[in-house]
PDB file of N, CA and C in Angstrom:
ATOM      1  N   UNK A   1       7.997 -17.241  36.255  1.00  0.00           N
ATOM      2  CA  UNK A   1       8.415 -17.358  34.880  1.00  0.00           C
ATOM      3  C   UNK A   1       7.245 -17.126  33.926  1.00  0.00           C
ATOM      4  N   UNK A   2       5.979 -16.978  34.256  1.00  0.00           N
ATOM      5  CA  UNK A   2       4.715 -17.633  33.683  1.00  0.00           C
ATOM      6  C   UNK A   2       4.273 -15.779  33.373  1.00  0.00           C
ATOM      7  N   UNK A   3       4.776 -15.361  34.493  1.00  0.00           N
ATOM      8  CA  UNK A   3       4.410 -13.763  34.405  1.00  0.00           C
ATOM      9  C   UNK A   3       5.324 -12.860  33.509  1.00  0.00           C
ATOM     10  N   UNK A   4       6.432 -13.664  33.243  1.00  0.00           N
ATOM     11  CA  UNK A   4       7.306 -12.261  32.506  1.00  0.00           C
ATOM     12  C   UNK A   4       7.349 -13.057  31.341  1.00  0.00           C
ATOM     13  N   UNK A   5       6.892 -13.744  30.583  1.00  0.00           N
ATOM     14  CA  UNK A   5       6.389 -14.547  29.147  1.00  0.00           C
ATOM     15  C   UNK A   5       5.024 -14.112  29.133  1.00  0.00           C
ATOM     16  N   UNK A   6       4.040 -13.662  29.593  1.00  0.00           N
ATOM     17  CA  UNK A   6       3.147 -12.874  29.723  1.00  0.00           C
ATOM     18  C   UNK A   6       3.383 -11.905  29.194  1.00  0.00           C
ATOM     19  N   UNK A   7       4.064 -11.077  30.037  1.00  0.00           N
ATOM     20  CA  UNK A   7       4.410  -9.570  30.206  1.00  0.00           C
ATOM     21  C   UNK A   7       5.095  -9.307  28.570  1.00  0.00           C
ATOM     22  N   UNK A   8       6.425 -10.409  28.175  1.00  0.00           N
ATOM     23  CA  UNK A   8       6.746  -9.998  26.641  1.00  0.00           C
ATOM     24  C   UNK A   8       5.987 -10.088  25.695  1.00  0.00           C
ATOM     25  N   UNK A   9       4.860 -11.154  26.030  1.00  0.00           N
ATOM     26  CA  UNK A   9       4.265 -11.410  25.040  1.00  0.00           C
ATOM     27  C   UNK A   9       3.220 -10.273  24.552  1.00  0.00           C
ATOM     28  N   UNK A  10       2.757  -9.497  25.430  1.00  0.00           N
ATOM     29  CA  UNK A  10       1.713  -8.513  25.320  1.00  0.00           C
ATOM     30  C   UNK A  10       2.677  -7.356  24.953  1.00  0.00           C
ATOM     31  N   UNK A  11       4.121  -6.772  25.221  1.00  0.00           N
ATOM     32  CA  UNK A  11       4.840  -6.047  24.953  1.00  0.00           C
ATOM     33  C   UNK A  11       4.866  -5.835  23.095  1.00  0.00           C
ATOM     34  N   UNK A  12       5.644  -7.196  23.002  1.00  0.00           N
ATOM     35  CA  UNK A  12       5.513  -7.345  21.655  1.00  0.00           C
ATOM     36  C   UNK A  12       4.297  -7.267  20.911  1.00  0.00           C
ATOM     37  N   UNK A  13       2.887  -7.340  21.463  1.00  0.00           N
ATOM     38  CA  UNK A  13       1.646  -7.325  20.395  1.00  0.00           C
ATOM     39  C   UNK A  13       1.582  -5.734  20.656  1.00  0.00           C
ATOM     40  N   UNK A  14       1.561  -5.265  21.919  1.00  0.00           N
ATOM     41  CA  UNK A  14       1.269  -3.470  21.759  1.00  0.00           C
ATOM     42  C   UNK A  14       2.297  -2.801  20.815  1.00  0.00           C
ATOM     43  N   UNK A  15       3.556  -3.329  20.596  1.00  0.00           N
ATOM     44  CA  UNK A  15       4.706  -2.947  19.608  1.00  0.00           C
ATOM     45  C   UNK A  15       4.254  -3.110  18.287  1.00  0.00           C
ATOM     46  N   UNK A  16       3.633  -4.163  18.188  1.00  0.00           N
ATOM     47  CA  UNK A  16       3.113  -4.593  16.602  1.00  0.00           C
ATOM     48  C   UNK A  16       1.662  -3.799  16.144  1.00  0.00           C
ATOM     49  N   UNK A  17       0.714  -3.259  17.407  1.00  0.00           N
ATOM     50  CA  UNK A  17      -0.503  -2.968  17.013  1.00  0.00           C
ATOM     51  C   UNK A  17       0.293  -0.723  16.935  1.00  0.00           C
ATOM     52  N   UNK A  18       1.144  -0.478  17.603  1.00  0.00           N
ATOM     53  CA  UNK A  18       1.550   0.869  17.480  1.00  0.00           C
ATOM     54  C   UNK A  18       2.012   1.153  16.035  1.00  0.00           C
ATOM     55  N   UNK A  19       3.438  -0.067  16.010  1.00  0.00           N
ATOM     56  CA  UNK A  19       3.810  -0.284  14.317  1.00  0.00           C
ATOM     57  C   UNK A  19       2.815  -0.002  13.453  1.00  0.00           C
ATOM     58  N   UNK A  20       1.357  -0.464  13.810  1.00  0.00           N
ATOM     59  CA  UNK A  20       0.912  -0.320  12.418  1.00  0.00           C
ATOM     60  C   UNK A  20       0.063   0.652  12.329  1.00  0.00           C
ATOM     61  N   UNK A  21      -0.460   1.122  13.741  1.00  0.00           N
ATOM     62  CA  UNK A  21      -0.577   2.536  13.970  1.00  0.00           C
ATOM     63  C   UNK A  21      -0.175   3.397  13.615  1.00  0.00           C
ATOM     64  N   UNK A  22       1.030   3.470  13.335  1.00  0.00           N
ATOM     65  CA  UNK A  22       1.665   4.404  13.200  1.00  0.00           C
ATOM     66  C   UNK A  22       2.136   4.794  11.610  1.00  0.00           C
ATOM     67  N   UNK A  23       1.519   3.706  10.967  1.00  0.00           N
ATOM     68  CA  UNK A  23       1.996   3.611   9.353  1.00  0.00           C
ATOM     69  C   UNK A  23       0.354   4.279   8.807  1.00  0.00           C
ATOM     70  N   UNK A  24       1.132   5.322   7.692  1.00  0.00           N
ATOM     71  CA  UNK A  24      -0.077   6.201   6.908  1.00  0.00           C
ATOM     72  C   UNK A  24       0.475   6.045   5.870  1.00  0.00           C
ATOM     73  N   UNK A  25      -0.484   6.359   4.794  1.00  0.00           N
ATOM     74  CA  UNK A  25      -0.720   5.871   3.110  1.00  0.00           C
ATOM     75  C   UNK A  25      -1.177   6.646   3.126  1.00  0.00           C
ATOM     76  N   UNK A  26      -0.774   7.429   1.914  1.00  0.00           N
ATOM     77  CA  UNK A  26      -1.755   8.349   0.423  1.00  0.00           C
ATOM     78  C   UNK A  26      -1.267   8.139  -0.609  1.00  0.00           C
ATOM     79  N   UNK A  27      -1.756   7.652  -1.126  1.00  0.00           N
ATOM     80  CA  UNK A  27      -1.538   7.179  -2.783  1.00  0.00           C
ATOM     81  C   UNK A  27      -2.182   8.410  -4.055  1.00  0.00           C
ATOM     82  N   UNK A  28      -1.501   9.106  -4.441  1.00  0.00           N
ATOM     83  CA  UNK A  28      -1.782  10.433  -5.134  1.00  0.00           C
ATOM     84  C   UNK A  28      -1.964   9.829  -6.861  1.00  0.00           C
ATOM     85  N   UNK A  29      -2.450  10.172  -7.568  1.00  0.00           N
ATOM     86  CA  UNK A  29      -2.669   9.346  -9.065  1.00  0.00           C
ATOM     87  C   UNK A  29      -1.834  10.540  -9.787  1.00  0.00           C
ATOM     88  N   UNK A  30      -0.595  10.426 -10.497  1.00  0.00           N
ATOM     89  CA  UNK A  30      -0.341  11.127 -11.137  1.00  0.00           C
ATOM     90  C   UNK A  30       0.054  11.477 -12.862  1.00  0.00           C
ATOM     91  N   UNK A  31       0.085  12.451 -13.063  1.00  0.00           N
ATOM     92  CA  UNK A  31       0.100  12.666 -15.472  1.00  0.00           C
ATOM     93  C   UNK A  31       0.447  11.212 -15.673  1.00  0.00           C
ATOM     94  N   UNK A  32       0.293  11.058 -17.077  1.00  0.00           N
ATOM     95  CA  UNK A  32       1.001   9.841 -17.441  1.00  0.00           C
ATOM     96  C   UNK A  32       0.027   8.201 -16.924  1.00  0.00           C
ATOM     97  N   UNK A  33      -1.149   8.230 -15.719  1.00  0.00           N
ATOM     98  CA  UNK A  33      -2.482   7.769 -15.940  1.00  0.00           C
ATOM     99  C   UNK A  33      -3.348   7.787 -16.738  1.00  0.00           C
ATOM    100  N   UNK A  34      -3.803   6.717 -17.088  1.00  0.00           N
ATOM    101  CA  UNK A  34      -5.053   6.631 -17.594  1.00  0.00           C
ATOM    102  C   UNK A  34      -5.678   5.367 -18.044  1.00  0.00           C
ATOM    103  N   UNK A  35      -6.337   4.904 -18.427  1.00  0.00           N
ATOM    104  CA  UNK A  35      -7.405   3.723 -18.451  1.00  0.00           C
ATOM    105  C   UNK A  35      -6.274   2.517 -18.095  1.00  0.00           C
ATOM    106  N   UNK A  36      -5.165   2.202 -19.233  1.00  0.00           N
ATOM    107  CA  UNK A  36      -4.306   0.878 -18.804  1.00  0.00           C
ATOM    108  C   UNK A  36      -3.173   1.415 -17.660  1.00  0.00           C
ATOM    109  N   UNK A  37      -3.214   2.356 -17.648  1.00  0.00           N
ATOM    110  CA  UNK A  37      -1.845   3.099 -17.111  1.00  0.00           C
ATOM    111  C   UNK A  37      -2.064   3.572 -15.879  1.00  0.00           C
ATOM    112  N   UNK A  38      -1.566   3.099 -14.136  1.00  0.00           N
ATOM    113  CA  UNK A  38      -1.367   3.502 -13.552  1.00  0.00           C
ATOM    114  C   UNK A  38      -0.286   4.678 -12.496  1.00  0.00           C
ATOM    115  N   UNK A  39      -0.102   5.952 -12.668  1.00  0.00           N
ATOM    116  CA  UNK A  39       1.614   6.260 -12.108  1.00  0.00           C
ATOM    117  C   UNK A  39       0.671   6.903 -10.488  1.00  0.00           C
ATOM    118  N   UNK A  40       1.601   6.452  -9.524  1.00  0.00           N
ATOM    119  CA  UNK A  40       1.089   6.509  -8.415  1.00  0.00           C
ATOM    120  C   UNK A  40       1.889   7.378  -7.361  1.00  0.00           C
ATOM    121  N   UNK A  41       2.190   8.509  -6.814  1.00  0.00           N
ATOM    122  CA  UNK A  41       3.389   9.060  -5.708  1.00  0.00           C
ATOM    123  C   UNK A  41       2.804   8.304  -4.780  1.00  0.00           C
ATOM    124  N   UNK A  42       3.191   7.185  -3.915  1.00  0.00           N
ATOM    125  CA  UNK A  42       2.929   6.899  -2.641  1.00  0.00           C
ATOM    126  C   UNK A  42       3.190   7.706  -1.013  1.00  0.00           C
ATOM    127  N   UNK A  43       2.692   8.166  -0.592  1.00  0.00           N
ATOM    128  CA  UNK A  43       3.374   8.740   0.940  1.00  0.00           C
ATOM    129  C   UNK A  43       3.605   7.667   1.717  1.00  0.00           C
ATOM    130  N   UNK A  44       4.451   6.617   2.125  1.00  0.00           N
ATOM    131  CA  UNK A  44       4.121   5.636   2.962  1.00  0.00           C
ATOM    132  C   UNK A  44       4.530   6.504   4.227  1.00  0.00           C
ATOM    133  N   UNK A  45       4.054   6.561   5.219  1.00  0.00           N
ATOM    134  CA  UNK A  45       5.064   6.858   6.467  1.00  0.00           C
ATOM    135  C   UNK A  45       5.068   6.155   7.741  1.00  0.00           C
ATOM    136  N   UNK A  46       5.740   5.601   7.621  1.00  0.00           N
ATOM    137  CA  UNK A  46       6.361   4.679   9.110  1.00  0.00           C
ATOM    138  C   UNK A  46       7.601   4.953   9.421  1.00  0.00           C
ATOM    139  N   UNK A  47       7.982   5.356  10.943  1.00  0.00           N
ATOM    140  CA  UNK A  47       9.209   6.252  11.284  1.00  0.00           C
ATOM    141  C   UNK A  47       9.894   4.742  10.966  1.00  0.00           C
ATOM    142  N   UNK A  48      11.238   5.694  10.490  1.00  0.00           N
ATOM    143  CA  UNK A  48      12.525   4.589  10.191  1.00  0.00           C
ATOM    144  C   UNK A  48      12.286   3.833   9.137  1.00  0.00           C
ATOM    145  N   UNK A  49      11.706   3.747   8.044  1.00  0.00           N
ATOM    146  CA  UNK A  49      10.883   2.635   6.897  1.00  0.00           C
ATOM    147  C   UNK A  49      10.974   3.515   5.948  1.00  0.00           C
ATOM    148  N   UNK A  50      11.029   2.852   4.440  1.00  0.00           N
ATOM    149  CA  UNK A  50      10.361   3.131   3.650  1.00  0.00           C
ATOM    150  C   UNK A  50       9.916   1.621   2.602  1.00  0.00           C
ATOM    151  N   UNK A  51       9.361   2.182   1.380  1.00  0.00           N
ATOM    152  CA  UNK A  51       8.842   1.238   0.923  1.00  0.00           C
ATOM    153  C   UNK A  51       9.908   0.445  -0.048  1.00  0.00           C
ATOM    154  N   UNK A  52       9.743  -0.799   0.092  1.00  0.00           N
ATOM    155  CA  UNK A  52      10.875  -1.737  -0.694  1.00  0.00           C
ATOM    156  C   UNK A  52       9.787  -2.087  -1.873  1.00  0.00           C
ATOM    157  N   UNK A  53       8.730  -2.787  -1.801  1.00  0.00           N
ATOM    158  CA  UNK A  53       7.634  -3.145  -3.442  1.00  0.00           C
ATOM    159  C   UNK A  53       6.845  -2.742  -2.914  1.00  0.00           C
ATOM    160  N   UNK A  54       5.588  -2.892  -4.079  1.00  0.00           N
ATOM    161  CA  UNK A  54       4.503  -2.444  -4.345  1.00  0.00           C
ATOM    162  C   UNK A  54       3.700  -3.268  -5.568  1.00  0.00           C
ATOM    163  N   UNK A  55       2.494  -3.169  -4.823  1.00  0.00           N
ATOM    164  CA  UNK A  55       1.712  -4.726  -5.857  1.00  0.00           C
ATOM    165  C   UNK A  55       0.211  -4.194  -5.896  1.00  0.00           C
ATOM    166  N   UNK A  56      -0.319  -4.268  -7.007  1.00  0.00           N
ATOM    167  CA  UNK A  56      -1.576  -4.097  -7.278  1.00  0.00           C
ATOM    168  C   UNK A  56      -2.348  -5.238  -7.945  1.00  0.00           C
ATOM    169  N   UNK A  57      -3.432  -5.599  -7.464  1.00  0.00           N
ATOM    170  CA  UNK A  57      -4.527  -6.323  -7.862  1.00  0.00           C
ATOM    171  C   UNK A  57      -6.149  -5.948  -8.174  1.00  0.00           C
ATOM    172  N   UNK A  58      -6.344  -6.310  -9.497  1.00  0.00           N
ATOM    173  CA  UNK A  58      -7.427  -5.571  -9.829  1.00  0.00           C
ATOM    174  C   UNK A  58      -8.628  -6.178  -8.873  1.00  0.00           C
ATOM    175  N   UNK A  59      -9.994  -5.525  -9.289  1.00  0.00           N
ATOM    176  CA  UNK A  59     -11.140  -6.084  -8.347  1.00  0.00           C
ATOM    177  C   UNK A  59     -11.289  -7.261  -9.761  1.00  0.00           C
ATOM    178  N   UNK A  60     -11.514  -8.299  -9.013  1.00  0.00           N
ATOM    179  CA  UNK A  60     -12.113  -9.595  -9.212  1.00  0.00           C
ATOM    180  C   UNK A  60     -11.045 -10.292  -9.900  1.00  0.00           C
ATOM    181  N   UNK A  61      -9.950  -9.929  -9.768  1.00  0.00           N
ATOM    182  CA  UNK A  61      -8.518 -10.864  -9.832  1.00  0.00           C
ATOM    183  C   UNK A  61      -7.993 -11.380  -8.422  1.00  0.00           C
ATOM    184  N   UNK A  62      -7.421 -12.484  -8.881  1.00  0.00           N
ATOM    185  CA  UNK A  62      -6.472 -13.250  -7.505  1.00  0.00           C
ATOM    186  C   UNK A  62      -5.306 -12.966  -7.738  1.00  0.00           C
ATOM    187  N   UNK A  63      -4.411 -12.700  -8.602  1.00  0.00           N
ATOM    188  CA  UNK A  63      -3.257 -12.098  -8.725  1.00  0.00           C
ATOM    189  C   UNK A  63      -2.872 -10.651  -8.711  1.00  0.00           C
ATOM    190  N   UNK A  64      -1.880 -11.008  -7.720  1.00  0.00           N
ATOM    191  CA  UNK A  64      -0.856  -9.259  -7.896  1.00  0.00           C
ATOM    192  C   UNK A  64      -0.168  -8.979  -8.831  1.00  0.00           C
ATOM    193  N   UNK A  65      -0.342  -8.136  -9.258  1.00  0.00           N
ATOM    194  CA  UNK A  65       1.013  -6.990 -10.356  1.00  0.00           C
ATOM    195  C   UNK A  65       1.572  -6.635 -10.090  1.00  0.00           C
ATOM    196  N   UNK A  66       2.877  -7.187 -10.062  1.00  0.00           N
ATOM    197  CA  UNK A  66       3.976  -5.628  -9.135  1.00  0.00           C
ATOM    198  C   UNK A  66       3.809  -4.251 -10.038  1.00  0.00           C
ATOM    199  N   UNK A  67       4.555  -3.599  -9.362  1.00  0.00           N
ATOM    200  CA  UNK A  67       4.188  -2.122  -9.546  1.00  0.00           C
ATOM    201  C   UNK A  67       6.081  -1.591  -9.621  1.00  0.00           C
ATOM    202  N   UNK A  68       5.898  -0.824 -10.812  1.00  0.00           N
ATOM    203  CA  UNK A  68       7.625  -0.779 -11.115  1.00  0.00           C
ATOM    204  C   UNK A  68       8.116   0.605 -10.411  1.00  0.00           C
ATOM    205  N   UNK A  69       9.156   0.889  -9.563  1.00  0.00           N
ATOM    206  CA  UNK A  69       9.230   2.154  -9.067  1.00  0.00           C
ATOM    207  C   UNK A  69      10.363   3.016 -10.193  1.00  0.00           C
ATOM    208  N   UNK A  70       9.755   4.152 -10.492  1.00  0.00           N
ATOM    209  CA  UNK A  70      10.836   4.971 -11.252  1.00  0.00           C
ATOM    210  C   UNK A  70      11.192   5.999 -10.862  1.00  0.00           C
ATOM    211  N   UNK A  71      12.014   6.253  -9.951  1.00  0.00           N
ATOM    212  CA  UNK A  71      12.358   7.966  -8.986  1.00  0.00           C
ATOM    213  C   UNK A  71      11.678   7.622  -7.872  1.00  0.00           C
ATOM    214  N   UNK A  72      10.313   8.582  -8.319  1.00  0.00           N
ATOM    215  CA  UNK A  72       9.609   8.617  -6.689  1.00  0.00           C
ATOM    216  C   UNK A  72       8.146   8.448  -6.672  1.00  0.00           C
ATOM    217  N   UNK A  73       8.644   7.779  -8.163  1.00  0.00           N
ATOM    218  CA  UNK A  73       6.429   7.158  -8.039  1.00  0.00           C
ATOM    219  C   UNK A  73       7.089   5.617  -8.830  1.00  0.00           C
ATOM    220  N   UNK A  74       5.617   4.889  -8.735  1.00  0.00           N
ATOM    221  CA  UNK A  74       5.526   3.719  -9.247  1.00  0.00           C
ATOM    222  C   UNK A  74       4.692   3.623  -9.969  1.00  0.00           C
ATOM    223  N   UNK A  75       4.613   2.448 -11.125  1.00  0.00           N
ATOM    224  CA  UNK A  75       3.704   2.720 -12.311  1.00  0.00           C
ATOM    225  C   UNK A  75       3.550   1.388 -12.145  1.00  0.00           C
ATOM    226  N   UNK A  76       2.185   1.038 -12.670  1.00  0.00           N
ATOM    227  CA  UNK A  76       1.825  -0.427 -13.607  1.00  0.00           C
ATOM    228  C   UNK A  76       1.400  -0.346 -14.984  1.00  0.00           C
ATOM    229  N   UNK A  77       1.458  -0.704 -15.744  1.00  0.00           N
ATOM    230  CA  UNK A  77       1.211  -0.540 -17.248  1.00  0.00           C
ATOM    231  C   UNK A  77      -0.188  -2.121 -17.381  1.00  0.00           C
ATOM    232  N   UNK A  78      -1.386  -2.117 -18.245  1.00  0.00           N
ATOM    233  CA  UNK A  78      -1.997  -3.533 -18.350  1.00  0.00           C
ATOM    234  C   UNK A  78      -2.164  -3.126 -19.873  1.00  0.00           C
ATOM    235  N   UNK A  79      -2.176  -4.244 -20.225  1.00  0.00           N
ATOM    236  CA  UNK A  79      -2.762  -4.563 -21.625  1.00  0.00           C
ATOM    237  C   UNK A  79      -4.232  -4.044 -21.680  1.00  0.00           C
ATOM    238  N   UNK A  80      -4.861  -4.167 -20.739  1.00  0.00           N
ATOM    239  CA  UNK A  80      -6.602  -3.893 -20.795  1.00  0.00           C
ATOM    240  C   UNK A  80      -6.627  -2.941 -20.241  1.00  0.00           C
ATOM    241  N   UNK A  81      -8.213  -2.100 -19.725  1.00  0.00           N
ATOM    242  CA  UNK A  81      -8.150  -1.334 -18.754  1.00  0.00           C
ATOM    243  C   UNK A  81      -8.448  -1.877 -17.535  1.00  0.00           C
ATOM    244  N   UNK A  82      -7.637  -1.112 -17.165  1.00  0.00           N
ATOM    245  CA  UNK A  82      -7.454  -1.011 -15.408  1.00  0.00           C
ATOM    246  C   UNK A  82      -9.208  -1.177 -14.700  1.00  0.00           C
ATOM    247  N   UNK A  83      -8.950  -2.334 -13.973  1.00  0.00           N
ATOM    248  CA  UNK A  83     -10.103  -2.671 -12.842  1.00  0.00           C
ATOM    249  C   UNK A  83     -10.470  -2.239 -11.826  1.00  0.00           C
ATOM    250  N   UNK A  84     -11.283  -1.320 -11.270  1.00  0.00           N
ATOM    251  CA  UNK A  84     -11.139  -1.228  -9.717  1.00  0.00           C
ATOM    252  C   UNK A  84     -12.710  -1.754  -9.138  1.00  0.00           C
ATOM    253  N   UNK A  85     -12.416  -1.524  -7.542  1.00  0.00           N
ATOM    254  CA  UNK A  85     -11.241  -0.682  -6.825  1.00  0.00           C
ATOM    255  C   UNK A  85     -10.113  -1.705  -6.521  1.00  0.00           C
ATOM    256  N   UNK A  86      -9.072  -0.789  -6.396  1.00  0.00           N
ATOM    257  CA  UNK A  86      -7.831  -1.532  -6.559  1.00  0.00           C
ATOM    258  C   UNK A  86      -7.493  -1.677  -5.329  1.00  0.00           C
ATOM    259  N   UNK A  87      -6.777  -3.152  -5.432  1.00  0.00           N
ATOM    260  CA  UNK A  87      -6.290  -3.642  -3.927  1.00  0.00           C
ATOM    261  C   UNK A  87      -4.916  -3.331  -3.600  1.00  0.00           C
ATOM    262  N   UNK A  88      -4.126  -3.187  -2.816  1.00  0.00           N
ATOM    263  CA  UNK A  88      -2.354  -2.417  -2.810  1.00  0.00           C
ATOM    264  C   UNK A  88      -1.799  -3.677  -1.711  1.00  0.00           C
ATOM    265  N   UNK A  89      -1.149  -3.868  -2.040  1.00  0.00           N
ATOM    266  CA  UNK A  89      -0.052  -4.923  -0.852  1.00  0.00           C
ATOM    267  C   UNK A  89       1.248  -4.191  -1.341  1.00  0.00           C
ATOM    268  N   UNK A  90       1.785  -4.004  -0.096  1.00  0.00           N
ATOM    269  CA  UNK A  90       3.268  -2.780   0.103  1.00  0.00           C
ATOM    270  C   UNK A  90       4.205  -3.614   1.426  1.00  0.00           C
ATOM    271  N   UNK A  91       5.646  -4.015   0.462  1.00  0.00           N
ATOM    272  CA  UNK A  91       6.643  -4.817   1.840  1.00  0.00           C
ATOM    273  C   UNK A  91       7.281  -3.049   2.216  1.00  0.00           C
ATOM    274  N   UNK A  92       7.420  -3.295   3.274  1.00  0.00           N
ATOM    275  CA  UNK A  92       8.378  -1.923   3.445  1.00  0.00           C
ATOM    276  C   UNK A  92       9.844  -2.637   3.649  1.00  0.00           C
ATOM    277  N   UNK A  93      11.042  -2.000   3.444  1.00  0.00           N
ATOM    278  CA  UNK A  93      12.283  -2.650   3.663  1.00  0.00           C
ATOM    279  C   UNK A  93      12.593  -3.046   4.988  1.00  0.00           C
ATOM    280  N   UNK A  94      11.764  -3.066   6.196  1.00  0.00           N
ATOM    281  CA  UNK A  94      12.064  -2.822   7.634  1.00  0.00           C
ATOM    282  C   UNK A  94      11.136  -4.257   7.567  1.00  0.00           C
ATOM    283  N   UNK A  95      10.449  -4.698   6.218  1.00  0.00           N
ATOM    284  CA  UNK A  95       9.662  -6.200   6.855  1.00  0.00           C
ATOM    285  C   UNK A  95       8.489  -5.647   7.189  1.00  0.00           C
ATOM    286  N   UNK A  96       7.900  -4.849   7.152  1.00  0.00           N
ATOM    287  CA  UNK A  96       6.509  -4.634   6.794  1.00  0.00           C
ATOM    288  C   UNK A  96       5.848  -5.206   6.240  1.00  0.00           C
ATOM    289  N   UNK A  97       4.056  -5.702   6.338  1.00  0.00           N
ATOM    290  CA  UNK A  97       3.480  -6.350   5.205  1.00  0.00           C
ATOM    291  C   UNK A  97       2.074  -4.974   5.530  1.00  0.00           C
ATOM    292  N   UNK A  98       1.681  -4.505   4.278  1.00  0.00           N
ATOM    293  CA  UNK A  98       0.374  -4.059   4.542  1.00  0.00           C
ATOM    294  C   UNK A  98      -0.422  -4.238   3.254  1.00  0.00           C
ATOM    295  N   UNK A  99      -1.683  -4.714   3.016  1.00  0.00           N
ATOM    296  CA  UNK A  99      -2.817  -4.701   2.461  1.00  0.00           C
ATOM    297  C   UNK A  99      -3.961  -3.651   2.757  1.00  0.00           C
ATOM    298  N   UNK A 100      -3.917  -3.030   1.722  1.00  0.00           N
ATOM    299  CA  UNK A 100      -5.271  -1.903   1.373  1.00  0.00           C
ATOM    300  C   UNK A 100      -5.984  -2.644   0.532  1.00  0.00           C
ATOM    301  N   UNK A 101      -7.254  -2.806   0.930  1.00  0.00           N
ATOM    302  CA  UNK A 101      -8.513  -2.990  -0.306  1.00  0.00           C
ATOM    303  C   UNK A 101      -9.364  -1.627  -0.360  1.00  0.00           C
ATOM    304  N   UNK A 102      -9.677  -2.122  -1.982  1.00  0.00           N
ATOM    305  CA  UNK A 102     -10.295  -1.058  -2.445  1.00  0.00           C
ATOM    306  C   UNK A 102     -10.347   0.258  -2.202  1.00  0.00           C
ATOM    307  N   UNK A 103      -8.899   1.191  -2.216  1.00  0.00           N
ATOM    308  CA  UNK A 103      -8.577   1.693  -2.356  1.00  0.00           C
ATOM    309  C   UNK A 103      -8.875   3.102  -2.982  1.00  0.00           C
ATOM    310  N   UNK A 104      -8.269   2.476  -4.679  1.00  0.00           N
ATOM    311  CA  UNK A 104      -8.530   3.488  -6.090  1.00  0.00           C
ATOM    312  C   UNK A 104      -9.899   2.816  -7.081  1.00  0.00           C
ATOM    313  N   UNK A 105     -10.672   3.702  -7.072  1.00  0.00           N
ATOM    314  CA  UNK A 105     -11.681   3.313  -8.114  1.00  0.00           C
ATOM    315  C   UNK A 105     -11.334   3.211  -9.505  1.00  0.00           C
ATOM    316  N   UNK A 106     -11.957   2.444 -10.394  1.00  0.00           N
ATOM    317  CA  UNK A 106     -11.957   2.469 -12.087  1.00  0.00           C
ATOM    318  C   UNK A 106     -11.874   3.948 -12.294  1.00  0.00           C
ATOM    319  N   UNK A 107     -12.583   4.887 -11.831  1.00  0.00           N
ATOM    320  CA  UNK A 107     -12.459   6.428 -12.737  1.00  0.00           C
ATOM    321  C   UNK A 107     -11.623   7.114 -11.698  1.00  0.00           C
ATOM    322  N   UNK A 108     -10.579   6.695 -11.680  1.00  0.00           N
ATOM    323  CA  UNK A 108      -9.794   7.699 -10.839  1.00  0.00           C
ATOM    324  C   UNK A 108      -9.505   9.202 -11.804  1.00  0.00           C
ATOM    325  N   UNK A 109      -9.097   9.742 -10.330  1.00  0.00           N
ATOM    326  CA  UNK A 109      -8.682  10.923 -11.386  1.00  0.00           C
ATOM    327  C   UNK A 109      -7.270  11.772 -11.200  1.00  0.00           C
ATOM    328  N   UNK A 110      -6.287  12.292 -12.045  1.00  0.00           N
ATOM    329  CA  UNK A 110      -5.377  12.497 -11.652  1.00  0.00           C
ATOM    330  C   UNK A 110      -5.613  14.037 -10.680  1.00  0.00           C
ATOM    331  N   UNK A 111      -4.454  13.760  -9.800  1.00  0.00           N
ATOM    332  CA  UNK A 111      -4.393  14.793  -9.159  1.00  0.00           C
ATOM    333  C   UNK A 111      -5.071  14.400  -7.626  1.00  0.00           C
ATOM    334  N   UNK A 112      -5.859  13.700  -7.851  1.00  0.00           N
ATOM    335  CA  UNK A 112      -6.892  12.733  -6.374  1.00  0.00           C
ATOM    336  C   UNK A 112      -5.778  11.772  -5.786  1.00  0.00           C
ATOM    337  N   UNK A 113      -5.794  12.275  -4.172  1.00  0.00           N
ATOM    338  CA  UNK A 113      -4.953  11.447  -3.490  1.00  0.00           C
ATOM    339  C   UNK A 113      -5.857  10.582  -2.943  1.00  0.00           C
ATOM    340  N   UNK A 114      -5.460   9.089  -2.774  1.00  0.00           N
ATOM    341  CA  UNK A 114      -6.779   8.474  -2.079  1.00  0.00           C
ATOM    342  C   UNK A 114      -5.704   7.990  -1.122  1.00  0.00           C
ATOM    343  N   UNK A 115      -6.667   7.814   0.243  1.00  0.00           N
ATOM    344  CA  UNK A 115      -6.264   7.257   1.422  1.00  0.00           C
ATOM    345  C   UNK A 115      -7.063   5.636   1.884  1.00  0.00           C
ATOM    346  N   UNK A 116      -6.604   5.135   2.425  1.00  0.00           N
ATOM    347  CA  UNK A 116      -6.743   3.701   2.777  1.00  0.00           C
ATOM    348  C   UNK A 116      -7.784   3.650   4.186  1.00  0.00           C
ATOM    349  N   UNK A 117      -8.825   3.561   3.689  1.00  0.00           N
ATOM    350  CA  UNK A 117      -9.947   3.635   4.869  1.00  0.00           C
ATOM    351  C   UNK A 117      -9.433   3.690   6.283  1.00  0.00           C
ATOM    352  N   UNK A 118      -8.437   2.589   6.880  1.00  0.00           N
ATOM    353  CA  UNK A 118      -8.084   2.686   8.147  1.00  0.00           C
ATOM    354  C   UNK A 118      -6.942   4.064   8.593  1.00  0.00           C
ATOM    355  N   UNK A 119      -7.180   5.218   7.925  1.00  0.00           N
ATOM    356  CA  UNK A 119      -6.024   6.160   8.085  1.00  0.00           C
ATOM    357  C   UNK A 119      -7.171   6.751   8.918  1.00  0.00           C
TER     358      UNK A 119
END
């Protein structure tokens, strides 16, 4: 009994370490950016998934911003300018959790896709 509670248990972590293997990010900055204004095309790709929210946190904040989706990008709007590098937490609808730090820098630029170091 001791061996096949073993055996699932390692099943399920190689399932969870492929899952996240298998999930890629590019976050593209697009028109309609600029100093307070973030608009973002995300690529999330994880087979069978897509993205349900999206949350941004500036550098040297503890709070997230959600991030509003309109079509097929998402925007944040701030009163100030925008902080970086920016941190991303993304649920996918399948129950996903992923965290990117530092990401997008303060001088982003449109048209620059940035990728999430572990890609």
């Amino acid at each position: 009994m001791a061996f096949s509670r073993t055996m699932l248990a390692v099943a399920v972590l190689a399932a969870l370490v492929v899952g996240a293997m298998s999930t890629k990010v590019d976050l593209t900055v697009e028109k309609g950016s600029d100093a307070k204004t973030l608009v973002l095309n995300i690529k999330y790709t994880r087979p069978g998934d897509t993205l349900a929210e999206v949350e941004l946190r500036q550098h040297g904040s503890e709070e997230w911003e959600p991030m509003t989706k309109k079509g097929n990008l998402w925007e944040v709007k701030s009163a100030k300018p925008l902080t970086g590098p920016m941190n991303f937490r993304f649920l996918s609808k399948g129950g996903m959790k992923n965290v990117f730090d530092e990401v997008i820098p303060t001088a982003f630029k449109v048209g620059k896709t940035y990728t999430p170091e572990y890609n």
